[in-house]
C-alpha atoms as a PDB file:
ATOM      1  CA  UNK A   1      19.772   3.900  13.840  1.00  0.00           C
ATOM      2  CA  UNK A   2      16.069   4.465  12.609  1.00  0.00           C
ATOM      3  CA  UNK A   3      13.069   3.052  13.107  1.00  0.00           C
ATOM      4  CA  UNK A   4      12.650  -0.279  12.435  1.00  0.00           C
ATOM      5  CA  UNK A   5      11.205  -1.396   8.963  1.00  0.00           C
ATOM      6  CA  UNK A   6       9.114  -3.744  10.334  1.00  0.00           C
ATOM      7  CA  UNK A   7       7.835  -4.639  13.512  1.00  0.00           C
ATOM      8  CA  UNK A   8       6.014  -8.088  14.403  1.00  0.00           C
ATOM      9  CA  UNK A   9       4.024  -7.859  17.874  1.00  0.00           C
ATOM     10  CA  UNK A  10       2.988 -11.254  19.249  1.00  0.00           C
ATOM     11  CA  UNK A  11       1.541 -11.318  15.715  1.00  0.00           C
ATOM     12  CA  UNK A  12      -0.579 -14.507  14.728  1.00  0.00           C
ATOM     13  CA  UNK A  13      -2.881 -15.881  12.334  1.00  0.00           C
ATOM     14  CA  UNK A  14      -5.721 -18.755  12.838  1.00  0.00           C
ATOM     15  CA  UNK A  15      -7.741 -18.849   9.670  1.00  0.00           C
ATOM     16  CA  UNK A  16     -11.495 -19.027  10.078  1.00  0.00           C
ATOM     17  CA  UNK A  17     -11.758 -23.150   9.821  1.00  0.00           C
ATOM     18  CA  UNK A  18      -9.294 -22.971  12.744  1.00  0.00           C
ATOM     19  CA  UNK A  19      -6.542 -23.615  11.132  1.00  0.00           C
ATOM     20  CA  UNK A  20      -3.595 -22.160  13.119  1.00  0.00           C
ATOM     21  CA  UNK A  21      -0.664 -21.193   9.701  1.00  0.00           C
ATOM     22  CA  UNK A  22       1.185 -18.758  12.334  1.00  0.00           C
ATOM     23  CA  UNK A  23       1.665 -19.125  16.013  1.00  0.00           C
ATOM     24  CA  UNK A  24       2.524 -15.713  18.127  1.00  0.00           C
ATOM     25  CA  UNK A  25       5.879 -14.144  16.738  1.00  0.00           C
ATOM     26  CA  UNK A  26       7.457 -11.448  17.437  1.00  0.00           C
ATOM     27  CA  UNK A  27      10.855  -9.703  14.906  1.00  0.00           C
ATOM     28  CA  UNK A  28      12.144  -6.994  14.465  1.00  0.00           C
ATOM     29  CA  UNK A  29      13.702  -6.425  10.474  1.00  0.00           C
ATOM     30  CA  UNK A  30      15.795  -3.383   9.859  1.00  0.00           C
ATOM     31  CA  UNK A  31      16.860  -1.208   7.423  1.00  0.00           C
ATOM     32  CA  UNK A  32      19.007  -2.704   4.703  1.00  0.00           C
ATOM     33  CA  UNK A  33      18.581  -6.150   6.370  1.00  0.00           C
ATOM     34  CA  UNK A  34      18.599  -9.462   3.922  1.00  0.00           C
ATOM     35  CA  UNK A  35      16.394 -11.919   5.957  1.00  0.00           C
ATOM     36  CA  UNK A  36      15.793 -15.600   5.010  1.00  0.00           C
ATOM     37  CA  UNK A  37      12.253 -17.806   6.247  1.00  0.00           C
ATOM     38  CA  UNK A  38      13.667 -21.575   5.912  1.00  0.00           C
ATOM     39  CA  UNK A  39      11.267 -24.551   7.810  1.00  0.00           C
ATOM     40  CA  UNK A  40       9.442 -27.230   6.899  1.00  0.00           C
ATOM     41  CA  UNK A  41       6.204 -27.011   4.667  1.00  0.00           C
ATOM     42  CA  UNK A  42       3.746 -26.029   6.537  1.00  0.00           C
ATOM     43  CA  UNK A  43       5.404 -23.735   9.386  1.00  0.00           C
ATOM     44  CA  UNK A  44       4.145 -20.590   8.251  1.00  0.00           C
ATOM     45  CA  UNK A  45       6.991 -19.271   6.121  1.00  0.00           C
ATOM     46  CA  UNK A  46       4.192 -17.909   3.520  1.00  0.00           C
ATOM     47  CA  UNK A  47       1.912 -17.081   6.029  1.00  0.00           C
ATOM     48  CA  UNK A  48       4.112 -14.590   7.513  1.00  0.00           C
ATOM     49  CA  UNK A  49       5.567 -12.983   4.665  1.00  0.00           C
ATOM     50  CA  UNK A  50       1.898 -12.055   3.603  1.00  0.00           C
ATOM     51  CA  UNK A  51       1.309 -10.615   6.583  1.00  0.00           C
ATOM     52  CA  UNK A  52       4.492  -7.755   6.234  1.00  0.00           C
ATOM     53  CA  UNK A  53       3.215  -7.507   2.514  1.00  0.00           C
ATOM     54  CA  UNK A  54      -0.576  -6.435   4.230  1.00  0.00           C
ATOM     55  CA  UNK A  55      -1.864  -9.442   1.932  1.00  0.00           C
ATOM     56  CA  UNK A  56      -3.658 -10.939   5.263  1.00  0.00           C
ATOM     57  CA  UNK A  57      -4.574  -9.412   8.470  1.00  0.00           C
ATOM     58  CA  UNK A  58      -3.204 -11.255  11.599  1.00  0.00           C
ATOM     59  CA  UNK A  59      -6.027 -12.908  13.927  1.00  0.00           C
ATOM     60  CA  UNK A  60      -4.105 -11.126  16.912  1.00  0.00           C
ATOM     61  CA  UNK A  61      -1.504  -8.860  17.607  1.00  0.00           C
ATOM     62  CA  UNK A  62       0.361  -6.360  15.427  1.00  0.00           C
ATOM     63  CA  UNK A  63       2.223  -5.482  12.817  1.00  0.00           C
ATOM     64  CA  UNK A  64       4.319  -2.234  11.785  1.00  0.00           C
ATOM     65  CA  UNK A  65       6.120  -0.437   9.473  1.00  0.00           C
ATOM     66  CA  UNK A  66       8.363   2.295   9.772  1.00  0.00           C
ATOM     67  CA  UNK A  67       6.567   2.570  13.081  1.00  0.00           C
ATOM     68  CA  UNK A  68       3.080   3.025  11.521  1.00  0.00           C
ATOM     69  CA  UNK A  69       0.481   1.759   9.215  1.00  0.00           C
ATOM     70  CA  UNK A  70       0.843  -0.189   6.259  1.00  0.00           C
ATOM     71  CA  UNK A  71       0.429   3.132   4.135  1.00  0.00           C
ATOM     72  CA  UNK A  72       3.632   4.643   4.984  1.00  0.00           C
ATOM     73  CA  UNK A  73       5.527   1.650   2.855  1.00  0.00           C
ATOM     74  CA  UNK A  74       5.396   3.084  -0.911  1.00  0.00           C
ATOM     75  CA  UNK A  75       6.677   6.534   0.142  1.00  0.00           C
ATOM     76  CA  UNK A  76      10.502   7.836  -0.766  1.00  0.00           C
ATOM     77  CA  UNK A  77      12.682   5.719   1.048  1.00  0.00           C
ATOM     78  CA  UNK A  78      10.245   3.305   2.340  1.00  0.00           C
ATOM     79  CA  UNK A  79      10.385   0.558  -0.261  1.00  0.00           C
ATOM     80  CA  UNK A  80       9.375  -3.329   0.071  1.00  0.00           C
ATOM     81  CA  UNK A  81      10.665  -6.155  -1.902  1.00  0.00           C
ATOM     82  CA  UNK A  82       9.311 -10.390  -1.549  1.00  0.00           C
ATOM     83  CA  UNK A  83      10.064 -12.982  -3.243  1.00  0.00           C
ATOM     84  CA  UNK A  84       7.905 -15.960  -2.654  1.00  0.00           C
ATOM     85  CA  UNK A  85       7.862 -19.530  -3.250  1.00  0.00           C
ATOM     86  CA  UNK A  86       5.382 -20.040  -5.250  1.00  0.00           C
ATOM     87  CA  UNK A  87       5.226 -19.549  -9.172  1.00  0.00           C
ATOM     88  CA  UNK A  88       3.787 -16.499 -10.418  1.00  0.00           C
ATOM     89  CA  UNK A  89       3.745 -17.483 -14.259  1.00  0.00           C
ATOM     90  CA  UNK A  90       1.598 -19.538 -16.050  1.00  0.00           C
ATOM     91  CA  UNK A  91       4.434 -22.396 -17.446  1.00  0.00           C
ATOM     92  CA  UNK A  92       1.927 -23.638 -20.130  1.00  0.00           C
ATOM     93  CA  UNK A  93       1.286 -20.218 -21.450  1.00  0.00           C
ATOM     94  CA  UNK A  94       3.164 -18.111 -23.652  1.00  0.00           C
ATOM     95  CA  UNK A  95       5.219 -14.944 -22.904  1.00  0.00           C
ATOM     96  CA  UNK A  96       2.143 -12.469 -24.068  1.00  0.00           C
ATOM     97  CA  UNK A  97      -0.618 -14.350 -22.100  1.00  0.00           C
ATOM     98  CA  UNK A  98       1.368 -13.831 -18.936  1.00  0.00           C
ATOM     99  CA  UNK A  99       2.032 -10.479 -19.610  1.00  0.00           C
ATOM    100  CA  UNK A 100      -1.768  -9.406 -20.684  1.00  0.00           C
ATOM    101  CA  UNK A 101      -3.239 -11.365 -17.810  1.00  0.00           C
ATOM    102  CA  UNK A 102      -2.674  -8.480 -15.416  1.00  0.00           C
ATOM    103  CA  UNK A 103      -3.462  -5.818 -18.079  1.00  0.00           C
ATOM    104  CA  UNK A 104      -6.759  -7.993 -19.090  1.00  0.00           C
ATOM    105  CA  UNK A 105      -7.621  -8.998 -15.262  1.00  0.00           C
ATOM    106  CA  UNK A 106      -7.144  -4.512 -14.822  1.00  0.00           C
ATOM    107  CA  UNK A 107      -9.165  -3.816 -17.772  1.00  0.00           C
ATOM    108  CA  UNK A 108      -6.665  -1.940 -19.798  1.00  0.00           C
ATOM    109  CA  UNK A 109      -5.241  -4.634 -21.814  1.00  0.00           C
ATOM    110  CA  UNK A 110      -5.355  -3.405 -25.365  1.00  0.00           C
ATOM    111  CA  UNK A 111      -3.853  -0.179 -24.937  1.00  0.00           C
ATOM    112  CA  UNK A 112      -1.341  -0.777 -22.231  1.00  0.00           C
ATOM    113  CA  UNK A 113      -0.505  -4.119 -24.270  1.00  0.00           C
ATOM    114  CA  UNK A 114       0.829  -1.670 -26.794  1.00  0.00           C
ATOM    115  CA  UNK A 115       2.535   0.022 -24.875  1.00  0.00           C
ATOM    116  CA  UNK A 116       4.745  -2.388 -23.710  1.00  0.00           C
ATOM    117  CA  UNK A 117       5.550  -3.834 -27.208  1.00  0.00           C
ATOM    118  CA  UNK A 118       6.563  -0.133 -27.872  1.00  0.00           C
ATOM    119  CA  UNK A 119       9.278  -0.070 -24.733  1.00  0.00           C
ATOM    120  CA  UNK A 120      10.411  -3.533 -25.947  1.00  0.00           C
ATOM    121  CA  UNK A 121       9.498  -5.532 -23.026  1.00  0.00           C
ATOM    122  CA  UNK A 122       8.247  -8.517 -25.320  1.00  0.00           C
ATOM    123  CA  UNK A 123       9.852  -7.582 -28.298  1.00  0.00           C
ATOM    124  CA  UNK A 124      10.581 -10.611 -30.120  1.00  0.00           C
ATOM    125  CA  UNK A 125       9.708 -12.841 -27.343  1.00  0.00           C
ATOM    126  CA  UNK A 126       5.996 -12.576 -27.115  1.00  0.00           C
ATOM    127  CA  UNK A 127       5.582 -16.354 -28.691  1.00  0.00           C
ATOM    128  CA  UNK A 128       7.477 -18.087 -26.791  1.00  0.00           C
ATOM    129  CA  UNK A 129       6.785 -20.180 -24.109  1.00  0.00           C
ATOM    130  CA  UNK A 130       7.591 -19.270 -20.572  1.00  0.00           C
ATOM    131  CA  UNK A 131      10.597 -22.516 -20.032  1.00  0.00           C
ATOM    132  CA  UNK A 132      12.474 -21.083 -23.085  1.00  0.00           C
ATOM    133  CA  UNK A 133      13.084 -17.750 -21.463  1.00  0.00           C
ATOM    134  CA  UNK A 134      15.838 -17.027 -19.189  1.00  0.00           C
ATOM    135  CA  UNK A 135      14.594 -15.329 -15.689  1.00  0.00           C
ATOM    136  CA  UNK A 136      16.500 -12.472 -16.662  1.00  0.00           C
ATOM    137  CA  UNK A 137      14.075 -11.821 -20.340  1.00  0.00           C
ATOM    138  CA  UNK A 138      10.717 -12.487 -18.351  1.00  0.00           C
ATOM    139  CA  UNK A 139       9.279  -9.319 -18.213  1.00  0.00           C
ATOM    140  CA  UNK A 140       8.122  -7.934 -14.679  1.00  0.00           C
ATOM    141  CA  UNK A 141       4.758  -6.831 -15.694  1.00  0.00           C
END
């Protein structure tokens, strides 16, 4: 068996009002492993899944991947994947304002806009609103 995929060391985080969102944890996640957070609001479910994603530093310990720094996770083999709690559409905006807002917030909306149409990612969709779309014809952009 490899290294592991991730490594938590006595990792924690206290944010800078004092607020304590992680006490000291330490796991282990490897290869191929499906892993579940489940607690009650406010345990630090989020907390510590921005932490593997690099999102937030922890205020002690540390935390590896693949045996190293954050930069080795992108490379062949050495893939991430989240999915958090929290909504990451706007529900009272339509399929094309969700889609440009990352290609406006990145400054490249126009072109890259076009683009997409051209691959079909909003074809015939781009009007409607987000709750009349199945998960499965929101595009990932």
């Amino acid at each position: 068996m490899g290294a592991p995929v991730v490594e938590i060391l006595s990792a924690d985080k206290v944010f800078p009002n004092g607020t304590r969102a992680l006490a000291p944890i330490d796991l282990t996640i490897a290869a191929g492993e499906f892993l579940t957070l489940i607690g009650p609001s406010g345990c630090g479910k989020s907390t510590l899944l921005k932490l593997i994603a690099n999102l937030i530093e922890p205020s002690d310990g540390r935390i590896l991947w693949w045996s190293g720094a954050f930069d080795r996770v992108g490379s062949s083999g050495r893939s991430l994947a989240f999915v958090f709690q929290d909504p990451t559409l706007m529900p009272w905006a339509r399929v094309e304002a969700n889609v440009r807002l990352p290609l406006d917030l990145a400054a490249h909306a126009e072109g890259r806009k076009q683009q997409a149409r051209g691959r079909g990612l909003v074809a015939g969709r781009s009007r409607r609103r987000r709750p009349a779309l199945s998960a499965g014809s929101c595009p990932a952009a």
